[in-house]
Protein backbone atom coordinates (compact mmCIF):
# COMPACT_ATOMS: atom_id res chain seq x y z
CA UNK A 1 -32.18 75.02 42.52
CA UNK A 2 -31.78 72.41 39.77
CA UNK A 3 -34.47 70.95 37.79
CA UNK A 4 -33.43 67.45 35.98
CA UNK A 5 -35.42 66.41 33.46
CA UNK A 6 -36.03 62.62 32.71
CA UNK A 7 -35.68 61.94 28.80
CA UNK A 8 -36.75 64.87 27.47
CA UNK A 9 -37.69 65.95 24.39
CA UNK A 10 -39.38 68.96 22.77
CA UNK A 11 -42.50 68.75 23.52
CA UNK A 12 -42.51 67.07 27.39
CA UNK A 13 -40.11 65.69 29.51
CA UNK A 14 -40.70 61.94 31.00
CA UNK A 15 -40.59 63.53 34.27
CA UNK A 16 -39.01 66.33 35.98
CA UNK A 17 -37.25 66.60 39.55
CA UNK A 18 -37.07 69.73 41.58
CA UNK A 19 -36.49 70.42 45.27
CA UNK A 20 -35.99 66.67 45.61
CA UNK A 21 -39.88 65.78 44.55
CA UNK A 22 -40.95 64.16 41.45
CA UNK A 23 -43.34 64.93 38.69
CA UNK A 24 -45.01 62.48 36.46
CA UNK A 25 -47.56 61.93 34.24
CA UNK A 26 -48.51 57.83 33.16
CA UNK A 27 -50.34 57.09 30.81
CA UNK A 28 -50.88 53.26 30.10
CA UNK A 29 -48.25 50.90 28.10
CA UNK A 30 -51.11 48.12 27.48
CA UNK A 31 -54.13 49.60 25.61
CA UNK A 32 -56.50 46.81 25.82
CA UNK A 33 -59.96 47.99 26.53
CA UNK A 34 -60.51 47.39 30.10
CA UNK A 35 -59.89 50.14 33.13
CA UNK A 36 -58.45 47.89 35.47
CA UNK A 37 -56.06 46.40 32.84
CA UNK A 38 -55.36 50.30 32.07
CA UNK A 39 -55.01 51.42 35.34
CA UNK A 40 -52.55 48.63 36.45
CA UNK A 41 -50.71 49.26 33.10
CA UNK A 42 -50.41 53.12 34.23
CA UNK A 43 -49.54 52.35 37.81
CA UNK A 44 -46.57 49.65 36.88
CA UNK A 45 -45.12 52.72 34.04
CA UNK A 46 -45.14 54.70 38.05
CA UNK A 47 -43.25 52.27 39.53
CA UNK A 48 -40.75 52.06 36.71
CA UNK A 49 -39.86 56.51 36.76
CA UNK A 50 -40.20 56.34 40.99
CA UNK A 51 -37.59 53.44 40.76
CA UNK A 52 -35.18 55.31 38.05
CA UNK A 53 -35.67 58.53 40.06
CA UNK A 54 -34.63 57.08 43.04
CA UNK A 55 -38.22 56.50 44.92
CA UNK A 56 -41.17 54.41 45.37
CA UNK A 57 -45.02 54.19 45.78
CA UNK A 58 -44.45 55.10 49.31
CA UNK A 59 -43.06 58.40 48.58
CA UNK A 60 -46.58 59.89 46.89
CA UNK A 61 -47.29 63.00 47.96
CA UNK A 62 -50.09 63.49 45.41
CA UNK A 63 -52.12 61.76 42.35
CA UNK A 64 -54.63 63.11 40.12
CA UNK A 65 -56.59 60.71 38.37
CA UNK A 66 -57.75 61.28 34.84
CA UNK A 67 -60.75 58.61 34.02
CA UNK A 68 -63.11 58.85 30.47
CA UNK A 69 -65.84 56.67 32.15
CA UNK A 70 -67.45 57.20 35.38
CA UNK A 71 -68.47 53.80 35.14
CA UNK A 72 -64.91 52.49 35.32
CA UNK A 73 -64.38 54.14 38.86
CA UNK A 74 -64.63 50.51 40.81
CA UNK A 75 -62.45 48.70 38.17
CA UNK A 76 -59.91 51.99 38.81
CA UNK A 77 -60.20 51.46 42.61
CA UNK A 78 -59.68 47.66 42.46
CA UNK A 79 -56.47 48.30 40.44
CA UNK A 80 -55.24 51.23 42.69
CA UNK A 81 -56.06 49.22 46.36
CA UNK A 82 -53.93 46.07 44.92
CA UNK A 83 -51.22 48.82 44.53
CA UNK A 84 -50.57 51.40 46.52
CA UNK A 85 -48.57 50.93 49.47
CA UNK A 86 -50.83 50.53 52.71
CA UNK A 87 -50.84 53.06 55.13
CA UNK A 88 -48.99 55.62 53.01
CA UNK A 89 -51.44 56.32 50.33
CA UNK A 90 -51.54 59.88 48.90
CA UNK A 91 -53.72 62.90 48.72
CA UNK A 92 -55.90 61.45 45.83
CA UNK A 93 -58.24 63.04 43.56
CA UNK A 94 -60.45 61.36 40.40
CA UNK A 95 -61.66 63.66 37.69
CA UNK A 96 -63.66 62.53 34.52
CA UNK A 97 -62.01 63.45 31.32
CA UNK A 98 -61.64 63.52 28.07
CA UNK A 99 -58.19 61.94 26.97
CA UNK A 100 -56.60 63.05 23.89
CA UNK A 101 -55.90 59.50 22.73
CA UNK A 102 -59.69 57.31 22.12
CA UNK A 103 -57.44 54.17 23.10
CA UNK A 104 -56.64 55.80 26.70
CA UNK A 105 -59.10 55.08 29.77
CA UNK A 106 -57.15 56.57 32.27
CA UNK A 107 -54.22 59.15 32.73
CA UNK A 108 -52.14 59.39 36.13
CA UNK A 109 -50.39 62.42 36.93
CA UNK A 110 -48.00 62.54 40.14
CA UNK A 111 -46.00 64.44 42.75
CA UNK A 112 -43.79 62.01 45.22
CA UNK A 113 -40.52 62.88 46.83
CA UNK A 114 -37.39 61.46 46.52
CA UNK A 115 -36.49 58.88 49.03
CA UNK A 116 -34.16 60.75 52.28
């Protein structure tokens, strides 16, 4: 099997395809302090590596997502429902974490399949 990886470099790769599914981390492009902001920041990065590896929001198989405050879980949630695509939503999970970066809120990790 062949395993493509999406700009890679030596420490990570953008994301890596195998078996026809994708896997992705996002973290957020806009770093203002707000989760929602955050969140919706992560989700559009998403839709930008499920476009360029040939797939979309509808393809999710699975998200894990990384949030500092529990507090934020609502403004998370408000971001995700505006996104996701209805009646195809993922196996989902929420974890509180610590991120390695103080700016980051939220981290979004993936697994979606290519589109058939």
């Amino acid at each position: 099997m062949t395993i493509k990886r999406i700009d890679p470099a030596d420490r990570w790769s953008e994301a890596v395809i195998h078996n026809n599914v994708i896997y992705y981390t996002s973290v957020p492009s806009d770093l203002i302090n707000d989760a929602y902001a955050q969140t919706k920041s992560a989700l559009a990065e998403i839709d930008l590596i499920l476009a360029r590896a040939n797939s979309d929001k509808s393809q999710l198989l699975d998200v894990t997502i990384f949030l500092v405050n529990k507090s934020d879980f609502a403004a998370m949630n408000k971001a995700w429902d505006e996104w996701v695509a209805k009646g195809s939503a993922p196996v989902r999970c929420t974890v509180q974490a610590g991120l390695m970066k103080d700016e980051y809120l939220i981290e979004i990790k993936i697994v979606a399949a290519i589109k058939p």
